[in-house]
Protein backbone atom coordinates (compact mmCIF):
# COMPACT_ATOMS: atom_id res chain seq x y z
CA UNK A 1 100.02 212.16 367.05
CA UNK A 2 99.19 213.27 370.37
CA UNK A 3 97.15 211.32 372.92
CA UNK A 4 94.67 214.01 372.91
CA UNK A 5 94.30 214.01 369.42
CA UNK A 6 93.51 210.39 369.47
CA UNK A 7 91.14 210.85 371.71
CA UNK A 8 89.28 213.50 369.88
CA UNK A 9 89.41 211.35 366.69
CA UNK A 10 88.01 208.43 368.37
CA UNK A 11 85.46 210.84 370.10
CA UNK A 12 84.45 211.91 366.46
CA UNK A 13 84.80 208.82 364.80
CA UNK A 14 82.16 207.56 367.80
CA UNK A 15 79.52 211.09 367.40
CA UNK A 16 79.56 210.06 363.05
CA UNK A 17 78.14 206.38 364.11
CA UNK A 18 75.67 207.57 366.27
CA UNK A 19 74.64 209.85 363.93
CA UNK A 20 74.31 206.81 361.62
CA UNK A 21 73.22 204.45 364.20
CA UNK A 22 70.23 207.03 364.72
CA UNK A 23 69.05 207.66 361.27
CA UNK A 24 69.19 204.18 360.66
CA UNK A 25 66.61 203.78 364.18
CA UNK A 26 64.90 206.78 362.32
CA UNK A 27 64.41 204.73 358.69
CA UNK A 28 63.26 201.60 360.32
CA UNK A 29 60.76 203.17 362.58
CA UNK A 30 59.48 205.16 359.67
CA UNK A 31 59.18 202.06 357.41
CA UNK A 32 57.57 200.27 360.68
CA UNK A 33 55.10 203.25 360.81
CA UNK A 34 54.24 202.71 357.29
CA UNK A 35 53.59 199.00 357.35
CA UNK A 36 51.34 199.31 360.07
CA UNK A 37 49.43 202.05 358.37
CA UNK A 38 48.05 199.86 355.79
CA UNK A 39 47.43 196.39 355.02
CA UNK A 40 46.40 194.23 352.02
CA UNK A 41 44.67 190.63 351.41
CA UNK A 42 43.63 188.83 349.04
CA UNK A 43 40.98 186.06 349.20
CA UNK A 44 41.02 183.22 345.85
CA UNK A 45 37.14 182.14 346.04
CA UNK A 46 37.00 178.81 343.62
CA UNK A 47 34.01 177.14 342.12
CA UNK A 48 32.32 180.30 342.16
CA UNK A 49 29.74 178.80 339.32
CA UNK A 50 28.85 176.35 341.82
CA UNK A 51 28.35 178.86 344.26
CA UNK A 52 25.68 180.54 342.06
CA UNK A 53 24.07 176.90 341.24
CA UNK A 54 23.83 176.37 344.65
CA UNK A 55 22.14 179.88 345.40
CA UNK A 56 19.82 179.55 342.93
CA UNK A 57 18.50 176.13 343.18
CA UNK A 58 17.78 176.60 346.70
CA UNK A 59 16.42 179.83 346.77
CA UNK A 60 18.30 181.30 349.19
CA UNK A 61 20.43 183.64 349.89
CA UNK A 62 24.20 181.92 349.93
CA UNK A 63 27.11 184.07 351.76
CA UNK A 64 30.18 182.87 351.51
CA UNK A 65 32.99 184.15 353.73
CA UNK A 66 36.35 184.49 353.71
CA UNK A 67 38.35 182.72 356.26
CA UNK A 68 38.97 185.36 359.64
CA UNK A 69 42.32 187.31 359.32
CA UNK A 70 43.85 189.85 361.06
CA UNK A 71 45.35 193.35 359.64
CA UNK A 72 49.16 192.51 361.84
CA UNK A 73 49.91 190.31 364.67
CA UNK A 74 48.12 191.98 367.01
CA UNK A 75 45.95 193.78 365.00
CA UNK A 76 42.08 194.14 364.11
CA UNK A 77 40.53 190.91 363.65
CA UNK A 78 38.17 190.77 359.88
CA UNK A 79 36.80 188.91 357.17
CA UNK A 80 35.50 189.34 354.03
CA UNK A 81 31.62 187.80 352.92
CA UNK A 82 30.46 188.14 349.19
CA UNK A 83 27.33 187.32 347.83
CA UNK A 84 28.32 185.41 344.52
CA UNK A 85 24.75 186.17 343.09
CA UNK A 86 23.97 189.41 344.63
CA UNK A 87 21.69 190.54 347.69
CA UNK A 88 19.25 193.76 347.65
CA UNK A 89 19.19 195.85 344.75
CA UNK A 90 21.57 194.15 342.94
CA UNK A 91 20.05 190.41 343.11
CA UNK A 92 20.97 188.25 340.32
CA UNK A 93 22.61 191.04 338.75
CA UNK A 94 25.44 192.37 340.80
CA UNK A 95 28.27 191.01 342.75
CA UNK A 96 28.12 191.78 346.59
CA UNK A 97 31.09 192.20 348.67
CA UNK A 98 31.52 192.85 352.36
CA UNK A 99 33.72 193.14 354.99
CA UNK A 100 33.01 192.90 358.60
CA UNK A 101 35.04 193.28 361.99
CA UNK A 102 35.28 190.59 364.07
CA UNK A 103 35.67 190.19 367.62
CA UNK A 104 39.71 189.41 368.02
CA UNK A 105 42.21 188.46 370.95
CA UNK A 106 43.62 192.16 370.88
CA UNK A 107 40.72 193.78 371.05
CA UNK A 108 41.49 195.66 374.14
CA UNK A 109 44.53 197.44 373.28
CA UNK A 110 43.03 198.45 369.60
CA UNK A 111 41.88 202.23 368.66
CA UNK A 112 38.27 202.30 368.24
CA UNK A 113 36.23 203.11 366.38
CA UNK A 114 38.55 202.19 363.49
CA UNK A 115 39.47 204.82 360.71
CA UNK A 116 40.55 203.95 357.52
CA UNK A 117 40.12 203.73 353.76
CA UNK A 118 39.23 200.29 352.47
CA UNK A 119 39.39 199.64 349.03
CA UNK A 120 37.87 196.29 347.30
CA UNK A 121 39.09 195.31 344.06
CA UNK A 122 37.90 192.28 342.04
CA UNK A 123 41.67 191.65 340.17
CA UNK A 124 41.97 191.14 336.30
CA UNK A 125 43.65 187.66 335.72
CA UNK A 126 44.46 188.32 332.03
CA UNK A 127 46.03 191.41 331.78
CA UNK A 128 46.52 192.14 335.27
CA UNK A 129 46.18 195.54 335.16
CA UNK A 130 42.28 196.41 334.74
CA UNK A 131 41.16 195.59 338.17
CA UNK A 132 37.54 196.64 339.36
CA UNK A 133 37.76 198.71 342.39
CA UNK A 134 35.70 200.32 344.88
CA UNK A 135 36.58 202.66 347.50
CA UNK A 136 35.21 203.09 351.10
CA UNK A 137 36.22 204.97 353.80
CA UNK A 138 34.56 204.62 357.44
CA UNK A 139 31.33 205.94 357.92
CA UNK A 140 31.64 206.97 361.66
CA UNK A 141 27.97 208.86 361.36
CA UNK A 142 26.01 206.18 359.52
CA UNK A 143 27.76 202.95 359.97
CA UNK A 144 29.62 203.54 362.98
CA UNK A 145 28.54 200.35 364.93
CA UNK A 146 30.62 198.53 361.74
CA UNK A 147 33.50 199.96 362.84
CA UNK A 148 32.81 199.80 366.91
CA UNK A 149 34.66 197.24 369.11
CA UNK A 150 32.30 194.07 368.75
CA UNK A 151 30.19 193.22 371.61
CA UNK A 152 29.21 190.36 369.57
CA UNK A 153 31.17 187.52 367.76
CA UNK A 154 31.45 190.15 364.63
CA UNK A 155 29.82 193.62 363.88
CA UNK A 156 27.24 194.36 360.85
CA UNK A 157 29.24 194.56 357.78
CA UNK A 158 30.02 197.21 355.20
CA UNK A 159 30.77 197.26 351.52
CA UNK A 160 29.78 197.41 348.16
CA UNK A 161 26.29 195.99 347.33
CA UNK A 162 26.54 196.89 343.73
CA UNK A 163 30.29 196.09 343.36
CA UNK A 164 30.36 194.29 339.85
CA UNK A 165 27.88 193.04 337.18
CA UNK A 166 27.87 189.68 337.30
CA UNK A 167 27.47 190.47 333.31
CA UNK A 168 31.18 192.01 333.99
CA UNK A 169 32.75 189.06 335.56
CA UNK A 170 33.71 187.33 332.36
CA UNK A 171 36.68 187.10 330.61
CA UNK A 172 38.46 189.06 332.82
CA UNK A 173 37.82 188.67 336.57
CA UNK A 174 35.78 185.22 336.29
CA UNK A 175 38.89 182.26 334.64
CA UNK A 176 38.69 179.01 335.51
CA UNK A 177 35.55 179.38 337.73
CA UNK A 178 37.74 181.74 340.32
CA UNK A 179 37.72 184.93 341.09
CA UNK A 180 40.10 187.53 343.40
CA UNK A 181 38.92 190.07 345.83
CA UNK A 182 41.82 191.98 347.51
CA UNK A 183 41.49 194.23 349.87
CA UNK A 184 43.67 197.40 350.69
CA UNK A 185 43.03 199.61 353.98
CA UNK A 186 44.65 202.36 354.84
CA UNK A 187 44.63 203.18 358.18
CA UNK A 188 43.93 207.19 358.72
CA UNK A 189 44.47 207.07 362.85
């Protein structure tokens, strides 16, 4: 074999793992696209039958929140608030869930308003599959301060008032006095 040859084998051998080297690049910033398009969480709220009790006997109106989170590292900052024996409308009957931005460290470098589906389930511990779901996506005419940069410490949440029947809680979503809300967005900008 000819030097030349060698060279133009090597020269192909090198083109085929760039080609390879770049649809690899091409996969992973694809997949990293995807992952950062949409986010899930899911927030375990024990002793909810407590929570009621403790509603109820003091005639208020108890909110519990989630802990803050944020939807990636550097990423919107939220949390979720439920109302374990309803608000509104749907006082002592219905299951209230919320969620709400938050003002967050990255705030600057974030898109806003924000733009995406959210969609609140309340999961099904026994057979897992049966969830309760709502789906919401951002109301930029009516609720658009909910999805504005906060000024504040958070912005006026949004959700699902009406999201269960308490009546609806039990035997699937409500075992061992604790429930499951997850959320799902999907961001659509």
């Amino acid at each position: 074999m000819m030097l030349s040859d060698k060279i133009g084998l090597i020269y192909t051998q090198n083109c085929n793992q760039q080609d390879e080297i770049r649809k690899k690049v091409d996969e992973i910033e694809m997949d990293l696209k995807n992952k950062l398009k949409s986010f899930e969480y899911v927030w375990k709220v024990e002793n909810f039958a407590q929570l009621q009790c403790y509603t109820k006997s003091a005639g208020t109106e108890e909110i519990v929140y989630s802990d803050p989170f944020y939807t990636s590292e550097f990423g919107y900052k939220i949390r979720l608030r439920l109302y374990p024996n309803g608000n509104g409308a749907g006082k002592g009957t219905h299951l209230y869930v919320f969620l709400q931005v938050m003002k967050g460290p990255h705030d600057a470098i974030l898109n806003w308003p924000i733009v995406w589906t959210e969609k609140l389930s309340i999961l099904d511990q026994l057979n897992h599959k049966d969830h309760h779901s709502v789906t919401v996506d951002s109301d930029l005419i009516q609720f658009k301060d909910c999805y504005d940069k906060p000024v504040e410490e958070y912005n006026r949440s949004v959700g699902c008032p009406l999201f269960i029947s308490l009546d609806q809680l039990k035997p699937l979503y409500l075992v061992d006095d604790t429930i499951f809300v997850k959320l799902d967005l999907s961001f659509t900008s």
